[in-house]
C-alpha atoms as a PDB file:
ATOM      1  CA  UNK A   1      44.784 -67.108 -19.248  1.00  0.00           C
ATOM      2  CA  UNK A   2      45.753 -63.593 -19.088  1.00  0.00           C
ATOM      3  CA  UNK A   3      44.329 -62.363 -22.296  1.00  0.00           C
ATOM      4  CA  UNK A   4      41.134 -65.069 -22.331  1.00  0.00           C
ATOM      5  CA  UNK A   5      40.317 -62.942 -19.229  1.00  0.00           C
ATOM      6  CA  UNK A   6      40.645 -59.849 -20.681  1.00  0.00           C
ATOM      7  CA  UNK A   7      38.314 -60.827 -23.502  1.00  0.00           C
ATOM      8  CA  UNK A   8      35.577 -61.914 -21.483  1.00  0.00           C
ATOM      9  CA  UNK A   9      35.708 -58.554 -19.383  1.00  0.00           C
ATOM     10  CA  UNK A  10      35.702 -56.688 -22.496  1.00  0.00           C
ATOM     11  CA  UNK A  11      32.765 -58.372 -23.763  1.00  0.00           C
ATOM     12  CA  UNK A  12      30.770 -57.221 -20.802  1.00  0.00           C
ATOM     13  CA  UNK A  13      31.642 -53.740 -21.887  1.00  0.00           C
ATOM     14  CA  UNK A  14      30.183 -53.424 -25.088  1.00  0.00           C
ATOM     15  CA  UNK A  15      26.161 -53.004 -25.300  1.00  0.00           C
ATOM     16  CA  UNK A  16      24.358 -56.797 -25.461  1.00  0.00           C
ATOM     17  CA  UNK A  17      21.365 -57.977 -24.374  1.00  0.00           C
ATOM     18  CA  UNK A  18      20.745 -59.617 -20.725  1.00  0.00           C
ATOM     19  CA  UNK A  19      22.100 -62.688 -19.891  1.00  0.00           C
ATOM     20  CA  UNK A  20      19.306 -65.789 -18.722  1.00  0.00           C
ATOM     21  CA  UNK A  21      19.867 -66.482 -15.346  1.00  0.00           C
ATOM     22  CA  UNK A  22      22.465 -70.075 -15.550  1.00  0.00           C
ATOM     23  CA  UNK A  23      21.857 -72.261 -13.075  1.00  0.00           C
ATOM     24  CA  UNK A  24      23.523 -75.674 -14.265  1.00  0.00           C
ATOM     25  CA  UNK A  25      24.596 -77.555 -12.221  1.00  0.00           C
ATOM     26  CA  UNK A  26      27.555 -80.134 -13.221  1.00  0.00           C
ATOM     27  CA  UNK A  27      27.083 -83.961 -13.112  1.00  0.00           C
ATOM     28  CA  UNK A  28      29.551 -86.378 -13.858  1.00  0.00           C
ATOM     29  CA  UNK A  29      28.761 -89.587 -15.893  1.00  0.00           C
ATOM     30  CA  UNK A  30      30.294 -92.327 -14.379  1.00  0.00           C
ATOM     31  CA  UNK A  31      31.169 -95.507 -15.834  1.00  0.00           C
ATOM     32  CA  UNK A  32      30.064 -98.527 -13.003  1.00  0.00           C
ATOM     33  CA  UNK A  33      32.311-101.760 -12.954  1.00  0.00           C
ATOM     34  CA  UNK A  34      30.345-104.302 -14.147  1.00  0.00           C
ATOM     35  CA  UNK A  35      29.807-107.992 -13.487  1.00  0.00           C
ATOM     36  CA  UNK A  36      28.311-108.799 -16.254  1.00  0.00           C
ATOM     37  CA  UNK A  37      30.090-109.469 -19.512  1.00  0.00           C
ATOM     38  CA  UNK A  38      29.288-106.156 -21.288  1.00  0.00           C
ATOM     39  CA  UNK A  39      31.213-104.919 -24.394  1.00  0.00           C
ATOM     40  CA  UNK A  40      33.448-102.273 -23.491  1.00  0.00           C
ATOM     41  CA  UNK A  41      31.819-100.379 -26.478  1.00  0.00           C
ATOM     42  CA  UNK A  42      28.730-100.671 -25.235  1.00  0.00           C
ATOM     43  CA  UNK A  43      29.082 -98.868 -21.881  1.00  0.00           C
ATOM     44  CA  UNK A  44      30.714 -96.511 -23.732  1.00  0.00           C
ATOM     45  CA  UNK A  45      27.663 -95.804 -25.828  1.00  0.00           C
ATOM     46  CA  UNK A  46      25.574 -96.047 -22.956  1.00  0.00           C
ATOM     47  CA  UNK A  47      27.945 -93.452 -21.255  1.00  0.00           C
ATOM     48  CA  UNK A  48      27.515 -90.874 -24.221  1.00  0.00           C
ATOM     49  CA  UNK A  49      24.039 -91.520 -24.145  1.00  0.00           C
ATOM     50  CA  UNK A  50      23.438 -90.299 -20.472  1.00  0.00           C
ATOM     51  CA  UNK A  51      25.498 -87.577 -21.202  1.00  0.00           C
ATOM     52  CA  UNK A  52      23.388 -86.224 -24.204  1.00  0.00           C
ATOM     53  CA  UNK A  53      20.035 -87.092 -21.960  1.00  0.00           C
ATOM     54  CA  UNK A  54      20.885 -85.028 -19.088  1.00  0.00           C
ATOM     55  CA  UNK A  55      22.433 -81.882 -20.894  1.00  0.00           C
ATOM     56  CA  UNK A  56      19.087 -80.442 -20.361  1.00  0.00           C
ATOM     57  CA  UNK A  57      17.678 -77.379 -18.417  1.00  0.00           C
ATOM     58  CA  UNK A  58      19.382 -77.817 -15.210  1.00  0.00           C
ATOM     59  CA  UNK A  59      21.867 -80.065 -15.692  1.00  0.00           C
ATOM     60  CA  UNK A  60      25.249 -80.079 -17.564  1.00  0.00           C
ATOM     61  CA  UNK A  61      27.844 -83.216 -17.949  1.00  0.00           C
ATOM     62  CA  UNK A  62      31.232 -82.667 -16.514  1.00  0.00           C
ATOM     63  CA  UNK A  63      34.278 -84.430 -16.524  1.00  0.00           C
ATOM     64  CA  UNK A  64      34.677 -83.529 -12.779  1.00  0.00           C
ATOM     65  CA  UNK A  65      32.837 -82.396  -9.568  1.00  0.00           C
ATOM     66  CA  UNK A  66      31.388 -84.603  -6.828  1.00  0.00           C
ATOM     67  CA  UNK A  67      28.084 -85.778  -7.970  1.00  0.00           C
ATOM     68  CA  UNK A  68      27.594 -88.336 -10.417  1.00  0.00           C
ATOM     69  CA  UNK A  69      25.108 -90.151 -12.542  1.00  0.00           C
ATOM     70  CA  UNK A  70      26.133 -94.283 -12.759  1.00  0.00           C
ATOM     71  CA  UNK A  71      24.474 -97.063 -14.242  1.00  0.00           C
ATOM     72  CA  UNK A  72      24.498-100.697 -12.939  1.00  0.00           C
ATOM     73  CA  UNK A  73      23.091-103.755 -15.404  1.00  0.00           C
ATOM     74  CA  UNK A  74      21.185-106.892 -13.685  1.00  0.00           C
ATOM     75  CA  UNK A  75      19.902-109.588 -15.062  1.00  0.00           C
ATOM     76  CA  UNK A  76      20.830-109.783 -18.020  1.00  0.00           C
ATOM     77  CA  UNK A  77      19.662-112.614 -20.316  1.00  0.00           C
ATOM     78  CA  UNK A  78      21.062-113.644 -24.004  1.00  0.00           C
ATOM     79  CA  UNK A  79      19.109-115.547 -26.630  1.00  0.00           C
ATOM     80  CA  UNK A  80      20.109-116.305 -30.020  1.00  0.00           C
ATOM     81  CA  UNK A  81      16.783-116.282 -32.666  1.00  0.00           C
ATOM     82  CA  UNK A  82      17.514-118.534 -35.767  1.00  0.00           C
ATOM     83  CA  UNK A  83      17.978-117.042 -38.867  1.00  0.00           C
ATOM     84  CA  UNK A  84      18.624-116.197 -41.622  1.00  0.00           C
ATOM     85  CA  UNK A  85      19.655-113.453 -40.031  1.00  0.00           C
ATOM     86  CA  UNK A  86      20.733-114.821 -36.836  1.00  0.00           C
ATOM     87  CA  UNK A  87      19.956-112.772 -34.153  1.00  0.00           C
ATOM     88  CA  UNK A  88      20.434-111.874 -30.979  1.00  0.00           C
ATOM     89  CA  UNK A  89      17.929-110.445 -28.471  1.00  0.00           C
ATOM     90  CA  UNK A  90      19.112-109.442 -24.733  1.00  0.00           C
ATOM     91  CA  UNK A  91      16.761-108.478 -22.011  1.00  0.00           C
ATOM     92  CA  UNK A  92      18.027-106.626 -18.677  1.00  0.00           C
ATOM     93  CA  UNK A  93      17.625-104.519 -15.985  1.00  0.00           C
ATOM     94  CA  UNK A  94      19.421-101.291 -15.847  1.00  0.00           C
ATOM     95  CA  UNK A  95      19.317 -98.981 -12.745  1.00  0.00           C
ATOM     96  CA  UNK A  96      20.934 -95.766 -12.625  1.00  0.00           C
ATOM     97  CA  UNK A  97      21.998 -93.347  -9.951  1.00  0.00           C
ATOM     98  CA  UNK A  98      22.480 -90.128  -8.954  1.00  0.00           C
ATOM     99  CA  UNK A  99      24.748 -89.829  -6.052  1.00  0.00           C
ATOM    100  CA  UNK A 100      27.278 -87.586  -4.129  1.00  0.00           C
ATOM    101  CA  UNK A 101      30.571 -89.238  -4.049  1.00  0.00           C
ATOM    102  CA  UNK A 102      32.336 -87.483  -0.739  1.00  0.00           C
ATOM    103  CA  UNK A 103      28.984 -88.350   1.528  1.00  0.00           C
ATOM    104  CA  UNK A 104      28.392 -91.498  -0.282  1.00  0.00           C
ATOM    105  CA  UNK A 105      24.921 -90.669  -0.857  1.00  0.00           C
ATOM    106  CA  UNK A 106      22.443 -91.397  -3.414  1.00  0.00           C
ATOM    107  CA  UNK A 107      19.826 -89.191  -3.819  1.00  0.00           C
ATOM    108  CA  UNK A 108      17.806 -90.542  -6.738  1.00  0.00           C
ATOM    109  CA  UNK A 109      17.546 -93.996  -8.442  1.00  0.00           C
ATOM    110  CA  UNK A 110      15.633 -95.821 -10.850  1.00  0.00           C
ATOM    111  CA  UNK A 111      15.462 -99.266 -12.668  1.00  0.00           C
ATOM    112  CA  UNK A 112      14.544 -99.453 -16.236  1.00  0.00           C
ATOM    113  CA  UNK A 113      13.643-102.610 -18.238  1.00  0.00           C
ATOM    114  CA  UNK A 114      15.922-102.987 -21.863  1.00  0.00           C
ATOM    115  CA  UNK A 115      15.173-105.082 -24.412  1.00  0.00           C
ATOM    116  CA  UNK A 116      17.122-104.961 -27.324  1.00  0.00           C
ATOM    117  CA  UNK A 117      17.608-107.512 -30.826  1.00  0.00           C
ATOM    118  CA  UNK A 118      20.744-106.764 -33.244  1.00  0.00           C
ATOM    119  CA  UNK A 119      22.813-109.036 -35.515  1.00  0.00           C
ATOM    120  CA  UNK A 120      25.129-109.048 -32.749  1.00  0.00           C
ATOM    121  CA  UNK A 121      24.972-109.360 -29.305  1.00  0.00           C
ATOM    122  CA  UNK A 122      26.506-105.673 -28.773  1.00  0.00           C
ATOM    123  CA  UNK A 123      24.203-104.163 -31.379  1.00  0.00           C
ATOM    124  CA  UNK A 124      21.617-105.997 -29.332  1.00  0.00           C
ATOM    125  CA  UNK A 125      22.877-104.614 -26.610  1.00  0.00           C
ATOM    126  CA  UNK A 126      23.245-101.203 -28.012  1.00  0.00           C
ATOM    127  CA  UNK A 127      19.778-101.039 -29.490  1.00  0.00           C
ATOM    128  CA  UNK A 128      18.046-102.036 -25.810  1.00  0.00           C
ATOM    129  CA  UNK A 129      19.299 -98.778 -24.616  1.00  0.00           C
ATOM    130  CA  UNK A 130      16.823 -96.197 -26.846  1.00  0.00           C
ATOM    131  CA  UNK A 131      14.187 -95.848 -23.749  1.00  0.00           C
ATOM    132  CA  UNK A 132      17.281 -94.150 -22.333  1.00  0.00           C
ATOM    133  CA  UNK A 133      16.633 -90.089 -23.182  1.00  0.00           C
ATOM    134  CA  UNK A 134      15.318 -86.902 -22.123  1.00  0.00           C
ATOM    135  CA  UNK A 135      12.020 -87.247 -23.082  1.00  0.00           C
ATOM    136  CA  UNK A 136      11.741 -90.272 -21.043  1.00  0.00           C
ATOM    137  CA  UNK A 137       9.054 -89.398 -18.715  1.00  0.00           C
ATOM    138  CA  UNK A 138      10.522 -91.640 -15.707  1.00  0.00           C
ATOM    139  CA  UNK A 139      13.979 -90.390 -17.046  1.00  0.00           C
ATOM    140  CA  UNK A 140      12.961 -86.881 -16.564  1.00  0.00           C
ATOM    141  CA  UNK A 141      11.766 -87.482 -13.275  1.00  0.00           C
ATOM    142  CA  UNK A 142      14.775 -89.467 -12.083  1.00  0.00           C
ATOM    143  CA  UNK A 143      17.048 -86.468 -13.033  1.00  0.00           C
ATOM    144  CA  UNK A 144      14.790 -84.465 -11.603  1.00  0.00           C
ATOM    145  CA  UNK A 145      15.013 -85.742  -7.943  1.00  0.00           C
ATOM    146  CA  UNK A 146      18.859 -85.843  -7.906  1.00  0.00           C
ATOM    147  CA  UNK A 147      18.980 -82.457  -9.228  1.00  0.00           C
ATOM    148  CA  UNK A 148      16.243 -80.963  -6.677  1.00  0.00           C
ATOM    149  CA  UNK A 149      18.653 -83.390  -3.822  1.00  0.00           C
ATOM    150  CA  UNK A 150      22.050 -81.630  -5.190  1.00  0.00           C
ATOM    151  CA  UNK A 151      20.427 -77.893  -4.961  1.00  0.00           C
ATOM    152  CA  UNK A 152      19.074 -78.644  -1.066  1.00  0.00           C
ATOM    153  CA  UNK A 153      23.180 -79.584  -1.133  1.00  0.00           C
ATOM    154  CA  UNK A 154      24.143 -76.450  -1.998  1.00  0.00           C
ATOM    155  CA  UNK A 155      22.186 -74.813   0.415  1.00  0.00           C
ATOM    156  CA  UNK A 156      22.567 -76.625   3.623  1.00  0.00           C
ATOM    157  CA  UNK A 157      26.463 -76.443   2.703  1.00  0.00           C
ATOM    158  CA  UNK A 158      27.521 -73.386   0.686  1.00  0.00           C
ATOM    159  CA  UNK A 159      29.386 -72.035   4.046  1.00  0.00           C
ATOM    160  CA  UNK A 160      31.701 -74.990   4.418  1.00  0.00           C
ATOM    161  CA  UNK A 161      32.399 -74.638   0.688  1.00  0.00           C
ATOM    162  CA  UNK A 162      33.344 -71.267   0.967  1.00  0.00           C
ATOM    163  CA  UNK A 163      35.126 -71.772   3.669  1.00  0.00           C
ATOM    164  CA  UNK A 164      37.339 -74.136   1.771  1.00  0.00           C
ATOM    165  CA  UNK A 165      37.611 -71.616  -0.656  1.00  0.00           C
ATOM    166  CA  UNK A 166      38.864 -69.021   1.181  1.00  0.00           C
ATOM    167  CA  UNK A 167      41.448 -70.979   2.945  1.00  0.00           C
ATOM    168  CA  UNK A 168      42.596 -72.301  -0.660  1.00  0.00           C
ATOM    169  CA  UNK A 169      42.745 -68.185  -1.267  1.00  0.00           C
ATOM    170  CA  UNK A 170      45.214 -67.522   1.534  1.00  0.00           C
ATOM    171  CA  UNK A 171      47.412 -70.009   0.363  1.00  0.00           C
ATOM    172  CA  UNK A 172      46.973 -68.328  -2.819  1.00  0.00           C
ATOM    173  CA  UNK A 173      45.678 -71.447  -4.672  1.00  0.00           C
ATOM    174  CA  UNK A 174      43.349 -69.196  -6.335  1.00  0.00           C
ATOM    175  CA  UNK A 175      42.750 -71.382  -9.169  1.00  0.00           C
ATOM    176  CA  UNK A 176      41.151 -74.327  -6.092  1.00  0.00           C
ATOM    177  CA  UNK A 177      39.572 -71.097  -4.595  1.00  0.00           C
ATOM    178  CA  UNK A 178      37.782 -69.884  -7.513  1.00  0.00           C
ATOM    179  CA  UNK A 179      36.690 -73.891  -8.330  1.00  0.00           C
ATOM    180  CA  UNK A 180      34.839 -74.455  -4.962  1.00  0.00           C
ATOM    181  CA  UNK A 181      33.484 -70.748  -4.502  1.00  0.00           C
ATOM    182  CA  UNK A 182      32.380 -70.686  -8.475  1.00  0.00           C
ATOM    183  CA  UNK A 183      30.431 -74.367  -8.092  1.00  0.00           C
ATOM    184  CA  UNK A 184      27.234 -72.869  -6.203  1.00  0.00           C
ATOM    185  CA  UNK A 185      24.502 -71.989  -8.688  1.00  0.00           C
ATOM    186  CA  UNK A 186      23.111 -69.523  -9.074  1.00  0.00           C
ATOM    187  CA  UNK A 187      19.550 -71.145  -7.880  1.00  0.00           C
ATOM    188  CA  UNK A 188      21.209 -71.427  -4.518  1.00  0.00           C
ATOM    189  CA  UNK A 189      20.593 -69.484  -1.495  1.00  0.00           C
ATOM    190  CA  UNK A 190      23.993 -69.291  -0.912  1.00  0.00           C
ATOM    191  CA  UNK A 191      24.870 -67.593  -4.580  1.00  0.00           C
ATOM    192  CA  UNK A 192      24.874 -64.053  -3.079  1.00  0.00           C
ATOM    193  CA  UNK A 193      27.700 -64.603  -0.767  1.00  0.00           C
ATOM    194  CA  UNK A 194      29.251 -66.883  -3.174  1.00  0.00           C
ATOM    195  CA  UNK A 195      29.308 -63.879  -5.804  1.00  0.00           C
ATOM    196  CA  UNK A 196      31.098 -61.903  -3.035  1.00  0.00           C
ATOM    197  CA  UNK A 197      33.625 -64.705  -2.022  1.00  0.00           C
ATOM    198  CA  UNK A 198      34.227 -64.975  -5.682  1.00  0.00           C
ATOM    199  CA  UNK A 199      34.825 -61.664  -6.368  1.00  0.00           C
ATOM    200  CA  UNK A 200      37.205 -60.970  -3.520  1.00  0.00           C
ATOM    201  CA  UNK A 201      39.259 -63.718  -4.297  1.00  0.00           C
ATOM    202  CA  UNK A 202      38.861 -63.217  -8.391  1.00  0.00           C
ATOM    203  CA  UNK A 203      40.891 -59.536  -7.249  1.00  0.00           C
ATOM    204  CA  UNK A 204      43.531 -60.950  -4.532  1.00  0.00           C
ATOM    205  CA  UNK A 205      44.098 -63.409  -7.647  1.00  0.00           C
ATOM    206  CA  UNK A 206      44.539 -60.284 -10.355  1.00  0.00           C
ATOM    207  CA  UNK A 207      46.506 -58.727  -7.492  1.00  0.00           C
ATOM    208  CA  UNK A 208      49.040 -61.281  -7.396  1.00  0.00           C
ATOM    209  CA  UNK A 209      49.173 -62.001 -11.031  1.00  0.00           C
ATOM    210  CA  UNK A 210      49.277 -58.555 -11.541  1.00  0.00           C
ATOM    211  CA  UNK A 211      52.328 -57.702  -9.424  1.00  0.00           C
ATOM    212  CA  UNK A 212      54.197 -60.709 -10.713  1.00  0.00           C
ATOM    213  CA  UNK A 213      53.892 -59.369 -14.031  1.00  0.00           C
ATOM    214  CA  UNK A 214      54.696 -55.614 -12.807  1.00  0.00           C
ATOM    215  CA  UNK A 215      58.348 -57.152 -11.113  1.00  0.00           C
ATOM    216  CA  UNK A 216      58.948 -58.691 -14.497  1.00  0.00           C
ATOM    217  CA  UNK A 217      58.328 -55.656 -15.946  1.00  0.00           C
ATOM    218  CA  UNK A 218      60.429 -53.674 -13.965  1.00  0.00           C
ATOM    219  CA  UNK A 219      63.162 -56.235 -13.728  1.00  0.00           C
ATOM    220  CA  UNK A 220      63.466 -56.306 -17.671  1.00  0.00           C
ATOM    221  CA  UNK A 221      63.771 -52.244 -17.354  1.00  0.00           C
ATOM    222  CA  UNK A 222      66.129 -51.700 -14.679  1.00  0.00           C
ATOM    223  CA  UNK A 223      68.681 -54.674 -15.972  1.00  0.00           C
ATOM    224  CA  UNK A 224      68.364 -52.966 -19.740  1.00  0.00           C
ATOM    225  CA  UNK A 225      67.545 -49.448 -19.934  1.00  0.00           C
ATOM    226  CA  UNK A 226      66.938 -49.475 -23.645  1.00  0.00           C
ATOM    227  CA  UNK A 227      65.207 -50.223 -26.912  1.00  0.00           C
ATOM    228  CA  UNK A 228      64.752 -53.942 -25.826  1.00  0.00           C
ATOM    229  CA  UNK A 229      64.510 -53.753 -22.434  1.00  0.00           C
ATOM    230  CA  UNK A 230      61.637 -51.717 -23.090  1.00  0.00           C
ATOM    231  CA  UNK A 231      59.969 -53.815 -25.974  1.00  0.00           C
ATOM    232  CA  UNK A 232      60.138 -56.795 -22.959  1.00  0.00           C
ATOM    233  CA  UNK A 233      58.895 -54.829 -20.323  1.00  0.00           C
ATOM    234  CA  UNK A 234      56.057 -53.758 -22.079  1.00  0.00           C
ATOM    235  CA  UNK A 235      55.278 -57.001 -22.980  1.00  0.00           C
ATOM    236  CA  UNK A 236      54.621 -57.779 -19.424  1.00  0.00           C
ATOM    237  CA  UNK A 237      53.200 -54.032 -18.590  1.00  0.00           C
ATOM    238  CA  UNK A 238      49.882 -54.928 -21.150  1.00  0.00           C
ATOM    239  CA  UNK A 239      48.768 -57.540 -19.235  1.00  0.00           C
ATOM    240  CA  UNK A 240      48.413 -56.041 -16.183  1.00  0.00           C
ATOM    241  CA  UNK A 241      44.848 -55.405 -14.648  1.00  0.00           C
ATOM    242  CA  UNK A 242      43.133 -52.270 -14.628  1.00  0.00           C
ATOM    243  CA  UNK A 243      41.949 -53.000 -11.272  1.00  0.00           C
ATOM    244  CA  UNK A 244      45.301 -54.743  -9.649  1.00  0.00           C
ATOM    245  CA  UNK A 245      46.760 -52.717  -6.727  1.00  0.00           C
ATOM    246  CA  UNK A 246      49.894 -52.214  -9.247  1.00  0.00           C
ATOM    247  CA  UNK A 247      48.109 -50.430 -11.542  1.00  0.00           C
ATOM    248  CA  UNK A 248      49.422 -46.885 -10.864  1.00  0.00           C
ATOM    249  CA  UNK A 249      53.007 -48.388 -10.476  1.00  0.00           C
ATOM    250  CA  UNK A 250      52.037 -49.824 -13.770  1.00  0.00           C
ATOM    251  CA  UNK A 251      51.357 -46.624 -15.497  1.00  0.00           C
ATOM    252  CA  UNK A 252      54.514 -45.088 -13.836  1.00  0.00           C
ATOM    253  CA  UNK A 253      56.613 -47.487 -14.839  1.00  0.00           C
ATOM    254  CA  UNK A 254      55.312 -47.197 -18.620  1.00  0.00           C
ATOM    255  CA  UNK A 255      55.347 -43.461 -18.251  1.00  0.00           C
ATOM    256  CA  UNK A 256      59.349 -43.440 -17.565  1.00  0.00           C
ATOM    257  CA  UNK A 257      59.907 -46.001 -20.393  1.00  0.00           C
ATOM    258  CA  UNK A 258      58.094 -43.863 -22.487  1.00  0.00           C
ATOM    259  CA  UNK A 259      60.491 -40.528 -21.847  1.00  0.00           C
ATOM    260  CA  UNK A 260      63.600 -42.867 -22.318  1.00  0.00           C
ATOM    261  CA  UNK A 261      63.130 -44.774 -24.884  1.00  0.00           C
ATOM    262  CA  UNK A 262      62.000 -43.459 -28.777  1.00  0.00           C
ATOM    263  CA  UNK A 263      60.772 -46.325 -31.119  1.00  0.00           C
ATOM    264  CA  UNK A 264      58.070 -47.845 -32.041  1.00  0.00           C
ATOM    265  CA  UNK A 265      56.699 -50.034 -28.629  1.00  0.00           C
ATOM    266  CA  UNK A 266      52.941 -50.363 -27.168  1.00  0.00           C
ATOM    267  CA  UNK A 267      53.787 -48.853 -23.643  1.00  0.00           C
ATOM    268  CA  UNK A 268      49.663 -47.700 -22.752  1.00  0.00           C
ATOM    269  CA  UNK A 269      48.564 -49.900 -19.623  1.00  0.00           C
ATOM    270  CA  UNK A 270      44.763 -50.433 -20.622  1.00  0.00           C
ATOM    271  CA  UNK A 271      42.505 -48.068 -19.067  1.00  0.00           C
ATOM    272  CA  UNK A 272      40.475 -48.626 -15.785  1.00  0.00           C
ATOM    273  CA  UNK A 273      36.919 -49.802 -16.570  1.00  0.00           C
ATOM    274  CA  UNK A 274      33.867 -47.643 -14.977  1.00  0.00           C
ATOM    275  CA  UNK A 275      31.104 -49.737 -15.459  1.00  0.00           C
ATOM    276  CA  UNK A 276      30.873 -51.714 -12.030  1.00  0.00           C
ATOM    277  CA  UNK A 277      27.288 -54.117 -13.064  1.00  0.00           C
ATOM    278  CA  UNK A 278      28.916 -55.303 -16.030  1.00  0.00           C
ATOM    279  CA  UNK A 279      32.620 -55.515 -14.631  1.00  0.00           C
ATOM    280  CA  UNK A 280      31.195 -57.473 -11.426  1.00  0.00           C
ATOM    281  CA  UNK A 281      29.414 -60.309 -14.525  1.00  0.00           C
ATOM    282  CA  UNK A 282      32.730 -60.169 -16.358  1.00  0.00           C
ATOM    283  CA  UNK A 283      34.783 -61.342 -13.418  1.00  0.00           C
ATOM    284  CA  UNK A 284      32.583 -63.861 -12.022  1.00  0.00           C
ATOM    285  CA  UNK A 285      32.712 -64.803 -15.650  1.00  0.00           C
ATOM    286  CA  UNK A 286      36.116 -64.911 -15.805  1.00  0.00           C
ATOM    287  CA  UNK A 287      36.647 -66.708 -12.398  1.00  0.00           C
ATOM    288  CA  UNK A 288      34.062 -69.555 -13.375  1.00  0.00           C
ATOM    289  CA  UNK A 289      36.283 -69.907 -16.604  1.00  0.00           C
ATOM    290  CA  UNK A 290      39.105 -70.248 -14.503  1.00  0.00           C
ATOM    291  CA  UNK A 291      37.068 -72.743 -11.386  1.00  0.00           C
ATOM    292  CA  UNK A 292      36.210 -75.359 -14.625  1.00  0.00           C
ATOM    293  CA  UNK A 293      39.831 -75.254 -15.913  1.00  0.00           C
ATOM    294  CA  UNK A 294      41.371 -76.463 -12.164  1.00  0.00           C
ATOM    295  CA  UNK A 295      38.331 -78.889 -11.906  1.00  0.00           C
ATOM    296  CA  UNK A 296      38.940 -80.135 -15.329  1.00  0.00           C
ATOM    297  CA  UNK A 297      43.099 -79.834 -15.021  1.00  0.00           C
ATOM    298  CA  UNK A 298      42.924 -82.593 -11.426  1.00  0.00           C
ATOM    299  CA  UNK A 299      43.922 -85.785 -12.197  1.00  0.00           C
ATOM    300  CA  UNK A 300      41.624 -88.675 -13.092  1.00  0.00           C
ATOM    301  CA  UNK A 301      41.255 -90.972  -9.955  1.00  0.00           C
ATOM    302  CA  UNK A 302      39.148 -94.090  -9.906  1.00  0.00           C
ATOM    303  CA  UNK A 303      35.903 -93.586  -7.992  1.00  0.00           C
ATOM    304  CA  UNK A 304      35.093 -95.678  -5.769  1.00  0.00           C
ATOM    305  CA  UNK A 305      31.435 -97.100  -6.465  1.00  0.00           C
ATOM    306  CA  UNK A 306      31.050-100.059  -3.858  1.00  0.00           C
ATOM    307  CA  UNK A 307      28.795 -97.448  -1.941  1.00  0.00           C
ATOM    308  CA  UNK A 308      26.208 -98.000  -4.419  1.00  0.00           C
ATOM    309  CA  UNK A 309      24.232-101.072  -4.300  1.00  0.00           C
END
């Protein structure tokens, strides 16, 4: 994690061009229980189809996060048309939702008529799901609403998210932290103070990491004063962060190593960066990175989807 941040920070050093303002905002695709006798491969391909129709402007697919896009079937009917080839034709009702699982809320729905004919009853099935897309005009729309729904979210509720963020902070889950202060977009109202939770808790997080890795450092040192004592503690010294209230014990620390021992090590603790605009992008950057990799670390659970009817 260590050195993945330190690339993205140093990215935001060298000259590029402006970033577009990102506001997507994650969904996750949700596979409903169904009554009906539908091919497990079929949902499946239904699932990677809703995924690929709302990765649009807006919108990105997640595997976690607490709003989702289901789909319920009703009605479905089966007829066989004589051959040769036999057929199959299916006709059915498919209504999907976009909801928010901890309210139990559903802020946009919509029914759509399938009809589909394949050689088999899943290819028939399979082939009734192609009015299912982006440029579906009543698609659009639909993930329009729930997306418009989950931004008035955002801002009617950034404070109690950030207020779950910074109490994940002082129990130093900064990992949590940085997932519930890093999920308000940037379209929010609340994005300004989110920025500023994010980056206070982004440098109590580089603190802590930082000092863990300085007391490695100097425990390597002080318990072997020599050629590989130092090779091990400067191992430990490189990854420390500029901006990490150890820093200048940092550079002390590699400074005595450095008069002691004569070889060939890497003792230089990287230099503090200057440039604050591009530093402030970097860590947010950086934090987000780390936010998706807690959200996508949790363990699956089975949502509960009775809610929706």
């Amino acid at each position: 994690m260590k050195k993945i941040i330190f690339g993205i920070i140093m990215s935001y050093l060298i000259p590029s061009v402006s970033v577009a303002q990102n506001c997507d905002i994650p969904i996750r695709v949700v596979c409903s229980p169904q009554a009906e006798d539908i091919p497990e491969n079929a949902l499946e391909l239904l699932n990677s189809r809703l995924i690929a129709a709302i990765s649009n402007d807006g919108i990105v697919a997640s595997s976690y996060g607490q709003f989702i896009l289901t789909a319920k079937f009703n009605h479905i009917t089966e007829d066989v048309v004589a051959g040769p080839p036999r057929q199959f034709a299916v006709h059915s009702f498919l209504t999907l939702y976009i909801g928010e699982v901890e309210g139990q809320q559903i802020y946009s729905s919509k029914t759509f008529e399938l009809r589909g004919v394949g050689t088999s009853l899943q290819r028939a099935i399979v082939n009734s799901f192609r009015p299912i897309n982006a440029r579906n005009a009543d698609f659009e729309q639909f993930v329009e609403v729930g997306r418009s729904k989950i931004l008035t979210y955002f801002n009617n509720n950034y404070a109690t998210i950030l207020a779950r963020a910074n109490k994940a902070a002082v129990m130093k889950r900064f990992d949590e932290a940085l997932y519930y202060a890093c999920s308000i977009p940037e379209c929010s109202t609340g994005y300004e103070s989110a920025s500023d939770v994010v980056m206070k808790i982004f440098q109590s997080y580089m603190d802590s990491d930082s000092e863990l890795l300085f007391n490695k450092a100097y425990t390597a040192w002080v318990s072997s004063p020599n050629a590989e004592g130092a090779r091990i503690a400067s191992m430990y010294l490189s990854l420390v962060e500029p901006s990490s209230a150890v820093y200048s014990k940092s550079r002390q620390l590699a400074d005595e190593i450095k008069n002691t021992v004569r070889g060939d090590y890497e003792f230089d603790v990287r230099e503090k960066y200057n440039d604050a605009v591009s530093i402030k992008k970097a860590y947010i950057d950086a934090a987000r990175q780390i936010g998706v990799a807690y959200g996508n670390g949790q363990k699956e659970t089975t949502t509960n989807l009775l809610w929706i009817k």
